[in-house]
C-alpha atoms as a PDB file:
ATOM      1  CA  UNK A   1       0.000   0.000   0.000  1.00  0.00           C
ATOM      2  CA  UNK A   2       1.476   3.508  -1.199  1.00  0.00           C
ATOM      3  CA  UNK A   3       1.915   6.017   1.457  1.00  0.00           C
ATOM      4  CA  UNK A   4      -0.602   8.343  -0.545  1.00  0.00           C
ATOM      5  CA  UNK A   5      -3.328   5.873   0.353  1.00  0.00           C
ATOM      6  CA  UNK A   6      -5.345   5.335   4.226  1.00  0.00           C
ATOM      7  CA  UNK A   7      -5.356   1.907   5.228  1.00  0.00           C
ATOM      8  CA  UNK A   8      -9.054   0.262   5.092  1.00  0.00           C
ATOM      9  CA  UNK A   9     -11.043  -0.026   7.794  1.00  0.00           C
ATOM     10  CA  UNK A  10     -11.420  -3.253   8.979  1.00  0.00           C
ATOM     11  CA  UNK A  11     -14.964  -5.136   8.801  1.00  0.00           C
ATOM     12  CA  UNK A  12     -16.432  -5.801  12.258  1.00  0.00           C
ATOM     13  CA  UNK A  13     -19.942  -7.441  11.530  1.00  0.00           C
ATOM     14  CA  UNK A  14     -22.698  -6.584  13.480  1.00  0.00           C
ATOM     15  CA  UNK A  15     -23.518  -9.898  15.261  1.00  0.00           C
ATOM     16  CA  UNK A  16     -27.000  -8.481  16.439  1.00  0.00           C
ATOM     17  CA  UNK A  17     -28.253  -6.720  13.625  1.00  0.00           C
ATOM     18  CA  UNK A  18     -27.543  -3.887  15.824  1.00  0.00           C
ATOM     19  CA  UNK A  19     -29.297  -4.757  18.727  1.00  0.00           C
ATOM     20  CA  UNK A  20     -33.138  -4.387  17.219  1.00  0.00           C
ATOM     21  CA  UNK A  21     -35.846  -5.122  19.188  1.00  0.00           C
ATOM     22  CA  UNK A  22     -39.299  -6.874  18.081  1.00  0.00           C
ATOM     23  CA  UNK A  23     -41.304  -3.780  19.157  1.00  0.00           C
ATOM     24  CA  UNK A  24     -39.619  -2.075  16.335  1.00  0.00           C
ATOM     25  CA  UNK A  25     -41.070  -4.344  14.456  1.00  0.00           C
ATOM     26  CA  UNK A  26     -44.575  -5.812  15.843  1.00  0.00           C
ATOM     27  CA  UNK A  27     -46.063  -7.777  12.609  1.00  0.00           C
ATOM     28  CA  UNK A  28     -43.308 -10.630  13.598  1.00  0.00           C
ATOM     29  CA  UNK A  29     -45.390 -10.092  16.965  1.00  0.00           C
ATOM     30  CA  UNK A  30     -48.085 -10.405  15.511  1.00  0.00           C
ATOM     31  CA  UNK A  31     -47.449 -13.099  13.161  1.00  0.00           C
ATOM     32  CA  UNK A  32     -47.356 -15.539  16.409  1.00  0.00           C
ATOM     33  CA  UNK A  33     -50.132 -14.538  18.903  1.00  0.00           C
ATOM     34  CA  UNK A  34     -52.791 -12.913  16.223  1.00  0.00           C
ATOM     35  CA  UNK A  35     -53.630 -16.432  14.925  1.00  0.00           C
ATOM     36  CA  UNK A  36     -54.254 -18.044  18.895  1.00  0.00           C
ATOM     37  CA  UNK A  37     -56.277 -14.823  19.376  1.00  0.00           C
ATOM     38  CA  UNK A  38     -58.838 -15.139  16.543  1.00  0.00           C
ATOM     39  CA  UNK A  39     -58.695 -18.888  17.832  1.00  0.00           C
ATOM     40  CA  UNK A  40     -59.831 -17.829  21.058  1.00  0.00           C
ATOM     41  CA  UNK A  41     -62.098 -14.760  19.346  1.00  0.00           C
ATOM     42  CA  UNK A  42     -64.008 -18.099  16.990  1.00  0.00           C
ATOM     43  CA  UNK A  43     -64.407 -19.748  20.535  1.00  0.00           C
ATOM     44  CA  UNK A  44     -66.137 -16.637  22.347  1.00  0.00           C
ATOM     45  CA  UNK A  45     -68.222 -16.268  19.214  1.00  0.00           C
ATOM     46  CA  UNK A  46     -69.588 -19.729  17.964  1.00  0.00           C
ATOM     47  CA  UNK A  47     -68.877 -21.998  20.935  1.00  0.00           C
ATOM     48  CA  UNK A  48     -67.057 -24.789  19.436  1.00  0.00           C
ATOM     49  CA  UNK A  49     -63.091 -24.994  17.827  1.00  0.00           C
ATOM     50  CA  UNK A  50     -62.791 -25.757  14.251  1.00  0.00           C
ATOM     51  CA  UNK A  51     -61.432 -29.138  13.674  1.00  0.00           C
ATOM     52  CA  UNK A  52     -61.218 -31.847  11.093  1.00  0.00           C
ATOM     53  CA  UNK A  53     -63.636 -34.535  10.439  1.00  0.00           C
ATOM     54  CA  UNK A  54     -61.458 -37.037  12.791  1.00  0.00           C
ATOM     55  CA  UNK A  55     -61.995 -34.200  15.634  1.00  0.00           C
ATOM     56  CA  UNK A  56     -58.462 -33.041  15.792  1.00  0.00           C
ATOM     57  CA  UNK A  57     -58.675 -29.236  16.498  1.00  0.00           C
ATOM     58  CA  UNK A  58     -56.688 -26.789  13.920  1.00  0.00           C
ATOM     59  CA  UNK A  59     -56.765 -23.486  13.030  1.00  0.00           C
ATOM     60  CA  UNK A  60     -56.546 -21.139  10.262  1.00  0.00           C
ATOM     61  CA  UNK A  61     -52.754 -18.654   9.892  1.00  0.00           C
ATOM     62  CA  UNK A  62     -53.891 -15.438   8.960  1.00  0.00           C
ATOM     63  CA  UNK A  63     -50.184 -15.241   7.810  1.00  0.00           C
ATOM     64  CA  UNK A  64     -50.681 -17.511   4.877  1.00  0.00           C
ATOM     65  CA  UNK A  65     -53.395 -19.051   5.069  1.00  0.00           C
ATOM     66  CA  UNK A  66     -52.518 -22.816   5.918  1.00  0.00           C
ATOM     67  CA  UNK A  67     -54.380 -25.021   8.659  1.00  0.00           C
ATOM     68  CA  UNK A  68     -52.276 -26.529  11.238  1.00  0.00           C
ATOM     69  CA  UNK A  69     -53.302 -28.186  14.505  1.00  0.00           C
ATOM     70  CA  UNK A  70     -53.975 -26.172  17.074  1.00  0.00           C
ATOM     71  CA  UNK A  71     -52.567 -28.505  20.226  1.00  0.00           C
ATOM     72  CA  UNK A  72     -48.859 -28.872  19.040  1.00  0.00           C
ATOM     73  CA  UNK A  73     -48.832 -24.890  17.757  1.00  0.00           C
ATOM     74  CA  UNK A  74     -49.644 -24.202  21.250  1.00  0.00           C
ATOM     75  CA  UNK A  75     -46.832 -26.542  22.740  1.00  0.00           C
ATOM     76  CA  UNK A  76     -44.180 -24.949  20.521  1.00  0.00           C
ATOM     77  CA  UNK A  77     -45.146 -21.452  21.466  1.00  0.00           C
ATOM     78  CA  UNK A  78     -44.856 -22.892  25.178  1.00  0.00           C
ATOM     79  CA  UNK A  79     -41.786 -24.392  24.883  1.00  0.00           C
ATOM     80  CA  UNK A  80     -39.817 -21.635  23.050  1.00  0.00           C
ATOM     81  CA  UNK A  81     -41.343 -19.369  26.179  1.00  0.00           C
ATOM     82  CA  UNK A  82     -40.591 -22.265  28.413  1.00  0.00           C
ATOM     83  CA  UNK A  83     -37.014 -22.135  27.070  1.00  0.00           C
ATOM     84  CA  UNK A  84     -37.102 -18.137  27.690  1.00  0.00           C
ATOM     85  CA  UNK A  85     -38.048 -18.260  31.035  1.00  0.00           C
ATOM     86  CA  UNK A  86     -34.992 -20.559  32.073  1.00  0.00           C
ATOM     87  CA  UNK A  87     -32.383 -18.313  30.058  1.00  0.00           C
ATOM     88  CA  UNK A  88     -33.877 -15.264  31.759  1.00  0.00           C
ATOM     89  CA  UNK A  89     -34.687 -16.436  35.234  1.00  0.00           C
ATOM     90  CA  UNK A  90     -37.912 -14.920  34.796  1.00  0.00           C
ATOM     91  CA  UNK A  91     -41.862 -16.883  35.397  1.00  0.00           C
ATOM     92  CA  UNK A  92     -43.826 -16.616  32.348  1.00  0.00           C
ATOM     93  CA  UNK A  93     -47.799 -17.713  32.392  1.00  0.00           C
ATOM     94  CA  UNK A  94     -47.413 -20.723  30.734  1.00  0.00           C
ATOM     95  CA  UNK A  95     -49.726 -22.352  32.687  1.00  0.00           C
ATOM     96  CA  UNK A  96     -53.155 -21.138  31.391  1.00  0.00           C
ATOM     97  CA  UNK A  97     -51.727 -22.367  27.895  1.00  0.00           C
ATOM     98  CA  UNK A  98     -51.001 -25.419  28.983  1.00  0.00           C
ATOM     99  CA  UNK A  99     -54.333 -26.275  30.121  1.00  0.00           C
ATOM    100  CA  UNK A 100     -55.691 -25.352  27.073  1.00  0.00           C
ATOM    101  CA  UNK A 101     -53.260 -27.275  25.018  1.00  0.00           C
ATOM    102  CA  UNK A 102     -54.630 -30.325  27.007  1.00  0.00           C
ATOM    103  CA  UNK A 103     -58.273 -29.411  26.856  1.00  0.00           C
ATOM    104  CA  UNK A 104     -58.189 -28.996  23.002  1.00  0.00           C
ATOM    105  CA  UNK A 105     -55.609 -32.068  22.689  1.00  0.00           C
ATOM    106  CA  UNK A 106     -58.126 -34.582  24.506  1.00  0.00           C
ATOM    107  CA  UNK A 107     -61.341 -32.910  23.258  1.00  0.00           C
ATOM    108  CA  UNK A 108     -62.262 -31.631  26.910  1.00  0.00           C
ATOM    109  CA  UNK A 109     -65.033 -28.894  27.582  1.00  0.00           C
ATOM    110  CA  UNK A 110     -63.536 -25.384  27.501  1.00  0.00           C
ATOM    111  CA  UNK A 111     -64.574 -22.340  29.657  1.00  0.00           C
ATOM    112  CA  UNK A 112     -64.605 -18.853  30.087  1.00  0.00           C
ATOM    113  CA  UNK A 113     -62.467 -19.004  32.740  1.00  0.00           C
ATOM    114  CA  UNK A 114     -59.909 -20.986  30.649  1.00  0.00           C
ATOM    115  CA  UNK A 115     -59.944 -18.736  27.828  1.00  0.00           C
ATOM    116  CA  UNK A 116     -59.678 -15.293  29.964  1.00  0.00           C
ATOM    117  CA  UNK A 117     -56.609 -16.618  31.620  1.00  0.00           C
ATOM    118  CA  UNK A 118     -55.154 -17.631  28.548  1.00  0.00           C
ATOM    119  CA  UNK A 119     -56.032 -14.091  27.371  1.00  0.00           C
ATOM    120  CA  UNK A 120     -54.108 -12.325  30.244  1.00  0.00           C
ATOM    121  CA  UNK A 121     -51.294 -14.746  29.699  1.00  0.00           C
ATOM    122  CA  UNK A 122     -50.640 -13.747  25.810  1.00  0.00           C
ATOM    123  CA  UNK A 123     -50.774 -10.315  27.327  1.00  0.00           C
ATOM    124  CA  UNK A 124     -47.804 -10.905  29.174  1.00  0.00           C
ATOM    125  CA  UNK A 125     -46.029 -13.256  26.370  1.00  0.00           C
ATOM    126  CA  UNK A 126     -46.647 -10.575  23.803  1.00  0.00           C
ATOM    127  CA  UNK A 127     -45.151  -8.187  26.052  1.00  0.00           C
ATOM    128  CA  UNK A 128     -42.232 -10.414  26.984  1.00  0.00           C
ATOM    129  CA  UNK A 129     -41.978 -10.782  23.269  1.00  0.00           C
ATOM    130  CA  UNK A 130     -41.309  -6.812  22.069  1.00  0.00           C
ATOM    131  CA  UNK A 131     -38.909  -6.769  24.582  1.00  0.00           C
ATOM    132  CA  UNK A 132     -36.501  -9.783  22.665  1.00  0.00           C
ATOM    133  CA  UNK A 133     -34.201  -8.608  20.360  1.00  0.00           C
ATOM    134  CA  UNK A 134     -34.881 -10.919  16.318  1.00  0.00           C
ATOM    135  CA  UNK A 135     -31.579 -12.706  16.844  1.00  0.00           C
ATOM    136  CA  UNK A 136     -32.576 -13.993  20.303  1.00  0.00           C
ATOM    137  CA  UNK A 137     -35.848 -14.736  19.027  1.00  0.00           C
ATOM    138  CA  UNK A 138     -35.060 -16.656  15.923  1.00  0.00           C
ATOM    139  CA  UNK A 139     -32.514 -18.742  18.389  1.00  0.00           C
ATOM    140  CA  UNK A 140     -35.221 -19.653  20.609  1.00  0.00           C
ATOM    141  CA  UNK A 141     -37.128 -20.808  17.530  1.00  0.00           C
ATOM    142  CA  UNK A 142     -34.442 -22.802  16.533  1.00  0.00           C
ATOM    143  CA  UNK A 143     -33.888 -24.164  19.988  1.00  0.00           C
ATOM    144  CA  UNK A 144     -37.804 -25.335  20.071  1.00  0.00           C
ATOM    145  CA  UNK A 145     -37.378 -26.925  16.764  1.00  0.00           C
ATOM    146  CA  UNK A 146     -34.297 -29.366  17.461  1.00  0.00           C
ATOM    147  CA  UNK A 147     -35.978 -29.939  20.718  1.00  0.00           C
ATOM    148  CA  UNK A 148     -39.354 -31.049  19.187  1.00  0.00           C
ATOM    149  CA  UNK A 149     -37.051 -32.549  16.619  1.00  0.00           C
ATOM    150  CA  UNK A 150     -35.012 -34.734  19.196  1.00  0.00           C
ATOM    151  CA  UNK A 151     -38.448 -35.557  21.101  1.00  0.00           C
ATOM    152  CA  UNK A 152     -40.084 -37.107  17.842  1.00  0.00           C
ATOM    153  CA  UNK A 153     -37.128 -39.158  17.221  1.00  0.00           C
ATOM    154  CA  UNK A 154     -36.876 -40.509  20.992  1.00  0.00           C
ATOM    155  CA  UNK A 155     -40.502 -41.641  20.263  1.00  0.00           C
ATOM    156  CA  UNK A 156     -40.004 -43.670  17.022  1.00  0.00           C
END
């Protein structure tokens, strides 16, 4: 390198993404609780959870428009807030979801009780949510995935 010329600055990636935080951008939020909320919104309204014709209960992504079942959705949203909890040393509601992951799983009655508690606890999750930064939360949602991953291969 001639004298004439500055040396380069060296590259120093940003291993973060600069340190962004989901409430600067709530649709990835939203892309996770908005579908168990109209869930919970179709069971206020009509009564009764959507299922197939073999009774398994699913619900409809707003995101794209897929059904998936609605028990193990539930169980990989608790998990990856399971997982959460014991990196942050922090309680987290999962209770309430549980229960309903349970009730919907084994076709048990549901009630209003069940579903307003579940409501207050996605108040809290959400919240818990805006507050993770997207690199934390896309390695929690790689975390849940080996783990469900590891769990369906223990079981075969």
């Amino acid at each position: 390198m001639s004298r004439s010329q500055k040396p380069r600055k060296p590259y120093r990636p940003k291993w973060n993404s600069g340190g962004v935080k989901l409430r600067s951008e709530p649709w990835r939020v939203a892309a996770v609780f908005n579908p168990l909320e109209s869930m919970l919104d179709a069971i206020e309204r009509d009564g009764e959870v959507m299922a197939t014709r073999d009774g398994t209960p699913i619900f409809r992504d707003l995101n794209d428009g897929h059904y998936y079942e609605t028990a193990p959705a539930l169980e990989g949203i608790i998990d990856a807030f399971h997982t959460h909890a014991m990196r942050q040393h922090r309680p987290m509601p999962l209770d309430p979801l549980r229960l309903l992951a349970r009730k919907l799983r084994y076709a048990m009655p549901l009630e209003m009780a069940d579903i307003t508690a579940v409501r207050q606890a996605i108040k809290v999750l959400r919240a818990e949510s805006m507050e993770m930064t997207l690199q934390y939360a896309n390695d929690l949602i790689r975390t849940t995935q080996i783990r469900i991953e590891l769990d369906e291969r223990e079981a075969a």
